[in-house]
PDB file of N, CA and C in Angstrom:
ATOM      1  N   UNK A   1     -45.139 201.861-113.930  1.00  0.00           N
ATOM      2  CA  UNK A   1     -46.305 201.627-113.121  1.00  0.00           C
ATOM      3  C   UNK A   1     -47.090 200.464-113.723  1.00  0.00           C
ATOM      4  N   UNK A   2     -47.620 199.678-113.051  1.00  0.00           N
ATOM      5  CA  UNK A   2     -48.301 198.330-113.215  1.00  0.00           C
ATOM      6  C   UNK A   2     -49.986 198.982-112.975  1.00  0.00           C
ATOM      7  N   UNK A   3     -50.780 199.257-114.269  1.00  0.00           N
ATOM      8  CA  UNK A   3     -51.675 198.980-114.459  1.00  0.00           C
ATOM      9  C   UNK A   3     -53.165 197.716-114.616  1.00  0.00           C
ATOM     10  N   UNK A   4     -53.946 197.450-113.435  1.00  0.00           N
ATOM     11  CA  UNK A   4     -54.703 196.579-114.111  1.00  0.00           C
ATOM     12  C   UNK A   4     -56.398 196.826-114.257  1.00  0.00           C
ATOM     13  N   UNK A   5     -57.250 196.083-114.783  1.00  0.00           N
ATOM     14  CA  UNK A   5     -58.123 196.217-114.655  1.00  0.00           C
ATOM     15  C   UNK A   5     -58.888 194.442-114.925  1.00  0.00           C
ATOM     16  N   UNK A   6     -60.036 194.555-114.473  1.00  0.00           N
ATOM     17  CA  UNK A   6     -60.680 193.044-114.787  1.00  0.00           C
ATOM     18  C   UNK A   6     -61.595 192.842-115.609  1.00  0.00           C
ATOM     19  N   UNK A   7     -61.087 192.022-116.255  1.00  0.00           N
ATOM     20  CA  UNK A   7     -61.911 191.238-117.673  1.00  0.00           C
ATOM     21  C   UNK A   7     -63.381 191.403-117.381  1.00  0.00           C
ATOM     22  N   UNK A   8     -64.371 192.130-118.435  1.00  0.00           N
ATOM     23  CA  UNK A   8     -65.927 192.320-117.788  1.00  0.00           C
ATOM     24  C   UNK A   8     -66.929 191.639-117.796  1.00  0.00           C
ATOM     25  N   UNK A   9     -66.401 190.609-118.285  1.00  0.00           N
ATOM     26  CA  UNK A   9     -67.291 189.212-117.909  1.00  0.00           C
ATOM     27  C   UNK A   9     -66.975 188.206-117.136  1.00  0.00           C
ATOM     28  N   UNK A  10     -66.051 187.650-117.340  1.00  0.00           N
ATOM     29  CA  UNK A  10     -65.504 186.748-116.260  1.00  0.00           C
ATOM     30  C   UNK A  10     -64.651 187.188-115.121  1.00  0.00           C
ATOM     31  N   UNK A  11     -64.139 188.221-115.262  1.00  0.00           N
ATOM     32  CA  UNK A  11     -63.548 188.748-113.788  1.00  0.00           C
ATOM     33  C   UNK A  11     -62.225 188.989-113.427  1.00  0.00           C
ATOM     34  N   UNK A  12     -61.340 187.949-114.518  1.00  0.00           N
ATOM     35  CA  UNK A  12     -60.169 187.532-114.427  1.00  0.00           C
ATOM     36  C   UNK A  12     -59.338 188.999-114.281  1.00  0.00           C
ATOM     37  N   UNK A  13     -57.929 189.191-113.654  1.00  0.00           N
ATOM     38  CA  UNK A  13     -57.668 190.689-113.683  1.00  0.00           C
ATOM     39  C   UNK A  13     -56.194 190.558-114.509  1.00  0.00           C
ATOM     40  N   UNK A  14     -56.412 191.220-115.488  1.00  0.00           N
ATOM     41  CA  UNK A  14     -55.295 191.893-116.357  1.00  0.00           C
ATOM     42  C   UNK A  14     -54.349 192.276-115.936  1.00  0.00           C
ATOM     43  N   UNK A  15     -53.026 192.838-116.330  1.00  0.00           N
ATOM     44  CA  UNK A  15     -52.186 193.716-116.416  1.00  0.00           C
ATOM     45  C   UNK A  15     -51.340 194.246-117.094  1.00  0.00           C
ATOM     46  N   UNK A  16     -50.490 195.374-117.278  1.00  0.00           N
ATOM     47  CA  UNK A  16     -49.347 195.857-117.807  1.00  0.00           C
ATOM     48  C   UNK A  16     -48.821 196.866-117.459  1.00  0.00           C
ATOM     49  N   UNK A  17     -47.442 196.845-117.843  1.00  0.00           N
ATOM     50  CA  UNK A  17     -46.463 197.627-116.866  1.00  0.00           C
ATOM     51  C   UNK A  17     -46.421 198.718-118.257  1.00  0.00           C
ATOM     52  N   UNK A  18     -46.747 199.773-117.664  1.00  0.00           N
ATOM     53  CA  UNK A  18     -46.420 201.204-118.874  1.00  0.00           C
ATOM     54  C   UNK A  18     -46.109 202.441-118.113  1.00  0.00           C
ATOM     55  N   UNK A  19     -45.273 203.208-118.785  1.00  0.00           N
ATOM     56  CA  UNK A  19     -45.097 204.882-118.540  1.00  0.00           C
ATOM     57  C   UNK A  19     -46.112 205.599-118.813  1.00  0.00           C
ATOM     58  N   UNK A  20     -46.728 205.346-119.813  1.00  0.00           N
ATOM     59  CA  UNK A  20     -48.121 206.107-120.049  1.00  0.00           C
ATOM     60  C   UNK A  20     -49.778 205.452-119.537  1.00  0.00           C
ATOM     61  N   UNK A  21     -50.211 206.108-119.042  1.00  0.00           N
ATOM     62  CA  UNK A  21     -51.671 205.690-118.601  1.00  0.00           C
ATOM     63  C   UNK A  21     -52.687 205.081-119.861  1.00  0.00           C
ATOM     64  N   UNK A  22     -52.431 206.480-120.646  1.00  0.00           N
ATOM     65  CA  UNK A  22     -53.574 206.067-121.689  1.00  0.00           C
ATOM     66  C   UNK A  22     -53.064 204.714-122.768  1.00  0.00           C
ATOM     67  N   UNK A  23     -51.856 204.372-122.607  1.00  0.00           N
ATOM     68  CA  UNK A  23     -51.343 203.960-123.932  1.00  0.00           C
ATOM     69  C   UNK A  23     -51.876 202.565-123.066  1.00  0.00           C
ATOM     70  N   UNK A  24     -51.804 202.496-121.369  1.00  0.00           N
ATOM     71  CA  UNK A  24     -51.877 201.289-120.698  1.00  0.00           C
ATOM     72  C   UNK A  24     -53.529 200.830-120.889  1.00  0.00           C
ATOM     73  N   UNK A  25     -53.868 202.097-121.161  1.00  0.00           N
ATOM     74  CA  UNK A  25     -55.642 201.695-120.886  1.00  0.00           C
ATOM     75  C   UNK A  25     -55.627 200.997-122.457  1.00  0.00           C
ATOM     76  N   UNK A  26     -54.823 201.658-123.305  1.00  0.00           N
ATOM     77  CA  UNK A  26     -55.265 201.145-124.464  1.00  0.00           C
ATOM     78  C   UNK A  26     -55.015 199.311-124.871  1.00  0.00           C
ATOM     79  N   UNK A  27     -53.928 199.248-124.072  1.00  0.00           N
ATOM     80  CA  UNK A  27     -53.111 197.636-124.191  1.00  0.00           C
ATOM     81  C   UNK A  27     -54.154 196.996-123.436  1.00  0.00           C
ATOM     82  N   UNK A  28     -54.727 197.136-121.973  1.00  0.00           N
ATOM     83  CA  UNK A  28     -55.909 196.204-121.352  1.00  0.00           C
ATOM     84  C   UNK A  28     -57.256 196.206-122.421  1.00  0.00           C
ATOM     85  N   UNK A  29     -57.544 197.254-123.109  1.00  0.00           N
ATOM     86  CA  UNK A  29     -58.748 196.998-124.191  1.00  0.00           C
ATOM     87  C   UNK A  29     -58.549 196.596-124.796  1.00  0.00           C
ATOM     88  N   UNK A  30     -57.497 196.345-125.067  1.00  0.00           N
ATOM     89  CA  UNK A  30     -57.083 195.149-126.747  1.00  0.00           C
ATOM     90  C   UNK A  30     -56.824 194.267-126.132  1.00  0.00           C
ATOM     91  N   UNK A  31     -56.343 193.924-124.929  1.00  0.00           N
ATOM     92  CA  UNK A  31     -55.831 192.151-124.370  1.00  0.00           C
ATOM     93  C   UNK A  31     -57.388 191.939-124.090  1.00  0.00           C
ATOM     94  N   UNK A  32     -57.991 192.331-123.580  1.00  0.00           N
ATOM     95  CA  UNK A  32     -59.358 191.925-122.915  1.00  0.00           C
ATOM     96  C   UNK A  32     -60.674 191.814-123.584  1.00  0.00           C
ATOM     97  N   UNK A  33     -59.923 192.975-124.843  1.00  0.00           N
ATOM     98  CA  UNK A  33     -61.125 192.849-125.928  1.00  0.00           C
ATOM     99  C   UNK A  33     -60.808 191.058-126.623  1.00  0.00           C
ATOM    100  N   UNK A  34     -59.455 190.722-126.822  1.00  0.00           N
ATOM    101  CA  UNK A  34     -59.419 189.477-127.330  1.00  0.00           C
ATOM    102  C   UNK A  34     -59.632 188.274-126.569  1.00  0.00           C
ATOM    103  N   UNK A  35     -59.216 188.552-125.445  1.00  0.00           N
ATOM    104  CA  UNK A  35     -59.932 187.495-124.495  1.00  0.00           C
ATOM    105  C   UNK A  35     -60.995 187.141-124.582  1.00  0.00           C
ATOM    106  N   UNK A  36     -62.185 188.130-124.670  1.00  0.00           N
ATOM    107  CA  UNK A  36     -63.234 188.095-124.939  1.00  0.00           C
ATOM    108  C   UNK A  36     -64.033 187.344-125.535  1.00  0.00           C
ATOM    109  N   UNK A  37     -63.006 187.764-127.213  1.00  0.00           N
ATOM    110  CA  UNK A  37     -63.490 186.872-128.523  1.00  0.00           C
ATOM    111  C   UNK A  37     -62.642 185.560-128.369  1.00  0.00           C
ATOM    112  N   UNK A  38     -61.881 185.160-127.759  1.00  0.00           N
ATOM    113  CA  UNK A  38     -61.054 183.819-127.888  1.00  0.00           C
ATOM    114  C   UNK A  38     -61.654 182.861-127.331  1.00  0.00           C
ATOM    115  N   UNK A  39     -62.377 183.359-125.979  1.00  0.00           N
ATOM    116  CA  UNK A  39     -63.155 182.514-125.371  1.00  0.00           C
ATOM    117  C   UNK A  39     -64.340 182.821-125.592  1.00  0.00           C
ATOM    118  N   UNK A  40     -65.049 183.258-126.556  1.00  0.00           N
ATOM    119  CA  UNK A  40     -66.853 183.407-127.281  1.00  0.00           C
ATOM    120  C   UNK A  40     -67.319 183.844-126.008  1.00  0.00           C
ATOM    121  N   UNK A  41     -66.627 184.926-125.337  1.00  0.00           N
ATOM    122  CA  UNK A  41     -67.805 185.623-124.274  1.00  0.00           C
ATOM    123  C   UNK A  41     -67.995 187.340-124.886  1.00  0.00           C
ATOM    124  N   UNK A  42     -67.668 187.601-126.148  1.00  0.00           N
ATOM    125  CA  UNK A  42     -67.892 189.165-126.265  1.00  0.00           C
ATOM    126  C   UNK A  42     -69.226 188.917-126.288  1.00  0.00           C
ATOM    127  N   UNK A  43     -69.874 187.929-127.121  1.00  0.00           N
ATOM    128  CA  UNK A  43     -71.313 188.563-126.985  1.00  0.00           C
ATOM    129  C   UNK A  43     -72.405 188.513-125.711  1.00  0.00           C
ATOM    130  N   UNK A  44     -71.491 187.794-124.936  1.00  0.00           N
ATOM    131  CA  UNK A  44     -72.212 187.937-123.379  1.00  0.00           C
ATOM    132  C   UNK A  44     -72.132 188.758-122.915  1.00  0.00           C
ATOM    133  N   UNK A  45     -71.414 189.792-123.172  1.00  0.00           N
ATOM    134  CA  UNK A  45     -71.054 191.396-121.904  1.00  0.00           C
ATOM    135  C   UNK A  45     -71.105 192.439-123.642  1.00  0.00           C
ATOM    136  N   UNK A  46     -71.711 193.479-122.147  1.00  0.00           N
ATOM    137  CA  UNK A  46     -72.171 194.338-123.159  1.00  0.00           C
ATOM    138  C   UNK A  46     -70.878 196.117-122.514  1.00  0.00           C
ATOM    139  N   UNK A  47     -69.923 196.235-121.483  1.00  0.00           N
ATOM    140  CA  UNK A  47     -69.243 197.117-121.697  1.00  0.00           C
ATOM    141  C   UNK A  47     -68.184 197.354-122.706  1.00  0.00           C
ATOM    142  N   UNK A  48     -67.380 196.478-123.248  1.00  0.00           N
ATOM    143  CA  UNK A  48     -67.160 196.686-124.410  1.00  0.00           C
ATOM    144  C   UNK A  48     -67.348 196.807-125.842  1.00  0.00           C
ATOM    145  N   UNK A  49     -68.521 197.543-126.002  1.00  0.00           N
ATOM    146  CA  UNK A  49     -69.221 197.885-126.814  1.00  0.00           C
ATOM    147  C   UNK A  49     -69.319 198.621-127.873  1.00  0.00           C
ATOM    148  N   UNK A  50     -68.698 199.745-127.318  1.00  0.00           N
ATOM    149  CA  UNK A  50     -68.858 201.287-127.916  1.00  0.00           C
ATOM    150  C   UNK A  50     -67.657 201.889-128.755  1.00  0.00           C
ATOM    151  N   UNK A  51     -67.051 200.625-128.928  1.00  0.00           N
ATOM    152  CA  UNK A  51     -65.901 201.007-129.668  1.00  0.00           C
ATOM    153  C   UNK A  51     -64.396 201.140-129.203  1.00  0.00           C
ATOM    154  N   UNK A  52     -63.457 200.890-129.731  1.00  0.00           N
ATOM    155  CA  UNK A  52     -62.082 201.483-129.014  1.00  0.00           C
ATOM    156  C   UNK A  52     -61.755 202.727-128.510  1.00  0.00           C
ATOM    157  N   UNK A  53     -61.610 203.723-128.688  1.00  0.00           N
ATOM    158  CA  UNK A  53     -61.727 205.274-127.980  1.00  0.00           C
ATOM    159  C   UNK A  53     -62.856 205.025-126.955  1.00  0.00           C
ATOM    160  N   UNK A  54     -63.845 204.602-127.082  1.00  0.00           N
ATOM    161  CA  UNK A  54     -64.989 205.000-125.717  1.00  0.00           C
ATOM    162  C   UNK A  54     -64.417 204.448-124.949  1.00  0.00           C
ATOM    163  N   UNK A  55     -64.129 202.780-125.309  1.00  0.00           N
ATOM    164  CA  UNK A  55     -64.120 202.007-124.286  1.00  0.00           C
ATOM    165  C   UNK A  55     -62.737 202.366-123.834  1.00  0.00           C
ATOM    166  N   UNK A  56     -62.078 202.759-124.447  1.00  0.00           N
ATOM    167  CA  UNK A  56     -60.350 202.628-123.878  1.00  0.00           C
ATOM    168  C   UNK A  56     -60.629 203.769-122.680  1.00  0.00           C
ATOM    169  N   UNK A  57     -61.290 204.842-122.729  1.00  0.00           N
ATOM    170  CA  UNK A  57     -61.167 205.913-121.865  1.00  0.00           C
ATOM    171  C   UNK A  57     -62.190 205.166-120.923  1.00  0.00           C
ATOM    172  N   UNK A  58     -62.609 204.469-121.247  1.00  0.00           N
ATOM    173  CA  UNK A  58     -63.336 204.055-119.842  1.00  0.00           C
ATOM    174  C   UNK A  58     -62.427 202.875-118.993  1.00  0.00           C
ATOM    175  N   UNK A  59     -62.022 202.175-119.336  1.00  0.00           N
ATOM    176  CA  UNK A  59     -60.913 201.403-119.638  1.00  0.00           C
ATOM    177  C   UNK A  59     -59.931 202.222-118.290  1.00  0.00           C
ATOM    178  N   UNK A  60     -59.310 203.358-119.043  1.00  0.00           N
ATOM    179  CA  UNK A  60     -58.173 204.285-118.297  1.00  0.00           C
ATOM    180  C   UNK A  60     -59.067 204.988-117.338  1.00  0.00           C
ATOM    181  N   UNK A  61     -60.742 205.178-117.208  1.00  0.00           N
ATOM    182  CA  UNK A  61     -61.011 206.089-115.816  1.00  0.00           C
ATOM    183  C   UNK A  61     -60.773 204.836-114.658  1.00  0.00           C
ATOM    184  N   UNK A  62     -61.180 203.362-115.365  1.00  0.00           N
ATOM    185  CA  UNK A  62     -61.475 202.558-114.368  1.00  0.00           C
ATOM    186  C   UNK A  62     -60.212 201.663-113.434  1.00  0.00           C
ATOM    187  N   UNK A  63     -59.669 201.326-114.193  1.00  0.00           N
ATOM    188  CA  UNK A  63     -58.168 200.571-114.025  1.00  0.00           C
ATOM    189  C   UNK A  63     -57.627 201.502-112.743  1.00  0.00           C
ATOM    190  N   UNK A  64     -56.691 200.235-112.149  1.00  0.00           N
ATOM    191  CA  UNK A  64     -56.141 200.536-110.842  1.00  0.00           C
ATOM    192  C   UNK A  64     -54.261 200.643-111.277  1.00  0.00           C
ATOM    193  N   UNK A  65     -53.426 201.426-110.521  1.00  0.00           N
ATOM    194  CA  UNK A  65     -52.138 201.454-110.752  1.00  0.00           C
ATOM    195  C   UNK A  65     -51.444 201.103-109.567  1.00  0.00           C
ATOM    196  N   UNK A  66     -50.815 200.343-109.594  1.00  0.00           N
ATOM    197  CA  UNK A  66     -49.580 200.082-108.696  1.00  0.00           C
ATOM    198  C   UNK A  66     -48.299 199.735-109.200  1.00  0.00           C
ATOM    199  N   UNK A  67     -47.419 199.873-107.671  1.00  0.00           N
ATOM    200  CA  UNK A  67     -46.168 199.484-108.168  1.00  0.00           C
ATOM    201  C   UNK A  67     -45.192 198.301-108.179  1.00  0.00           C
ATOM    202  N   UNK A  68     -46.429 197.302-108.248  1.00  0.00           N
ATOM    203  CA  UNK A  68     -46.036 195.717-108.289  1.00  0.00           C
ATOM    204  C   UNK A  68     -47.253 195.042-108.969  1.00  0.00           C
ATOM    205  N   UNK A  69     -46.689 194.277-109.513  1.00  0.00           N
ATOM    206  CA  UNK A  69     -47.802 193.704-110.512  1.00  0.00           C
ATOM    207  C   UNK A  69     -48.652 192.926-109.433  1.00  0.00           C
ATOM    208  N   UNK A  70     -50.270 192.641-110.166  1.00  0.00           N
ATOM    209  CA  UNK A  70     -51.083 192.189-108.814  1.00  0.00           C
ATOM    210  C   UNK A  70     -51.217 190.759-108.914  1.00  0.00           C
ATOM    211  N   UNK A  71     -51.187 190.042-107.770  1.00  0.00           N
ATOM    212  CA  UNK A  71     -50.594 188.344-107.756  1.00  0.00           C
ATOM    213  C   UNK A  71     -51.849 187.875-107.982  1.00  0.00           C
ATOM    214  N   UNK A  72     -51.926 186.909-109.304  1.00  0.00           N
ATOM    215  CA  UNK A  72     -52.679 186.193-109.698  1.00  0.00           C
ATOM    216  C   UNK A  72     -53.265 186.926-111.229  1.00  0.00           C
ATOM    217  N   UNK A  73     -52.580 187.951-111.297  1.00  0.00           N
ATOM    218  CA  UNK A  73     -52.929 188.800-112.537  1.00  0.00           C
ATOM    219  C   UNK A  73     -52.716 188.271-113.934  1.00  0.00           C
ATOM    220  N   UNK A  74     -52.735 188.223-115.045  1.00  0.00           N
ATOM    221  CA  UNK A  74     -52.263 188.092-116.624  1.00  0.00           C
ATOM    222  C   UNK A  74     -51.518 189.278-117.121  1.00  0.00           C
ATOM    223  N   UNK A  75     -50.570 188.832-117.278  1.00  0.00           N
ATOM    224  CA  UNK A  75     -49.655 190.211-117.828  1.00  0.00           C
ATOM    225  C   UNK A  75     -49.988 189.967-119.610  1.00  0.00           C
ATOM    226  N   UNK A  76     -50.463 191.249-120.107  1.00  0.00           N
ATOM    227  CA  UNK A  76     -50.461 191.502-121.037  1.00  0.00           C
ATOM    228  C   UNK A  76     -49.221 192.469-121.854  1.00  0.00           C
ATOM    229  N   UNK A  77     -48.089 192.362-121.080  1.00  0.00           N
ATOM    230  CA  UNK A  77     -47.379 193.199-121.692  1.00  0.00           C
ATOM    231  C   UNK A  77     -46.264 191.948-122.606  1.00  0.00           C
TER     232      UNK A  77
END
């Protein structure tokens, strides 16, 4: 299943293809958490905040699943 969710500052939308949900929520918080810092926007947005576990489960309530990756997406896998 093709998991994504969008970067929380700029918008851009993520993805990765995983069997597990949580392990997927966990791979978009680490691609997006570095996006973040690569392009000096973590300290502009304030939802990734609270740490890895908070944010990852928020991460996995929010994220969308399908069964084709979504066109125009960043594959983080």
């Amino acid at each position: 299943m093709y998991y994504t969710h969008p970067c929380s500052y700029c918008h851009k939308l993520f993805y990765v293809y995983d069997t597990d949900k949580y392990r997927a929520a966990a791979t978009l918080y680490a691609g997006i958490k570095k996006h973040l810092q690569d392009y000096d926007e973590d300290h502009k947005e304030h939802d990734f905040d609270d740490g890895a576990s908070v944010d990852t489960q928020e991460v996995a309530s929010a994220m969308t699943e399908s069964a084709e990756p979504p066109p125009g997406g960043y594959d983080l896998g």
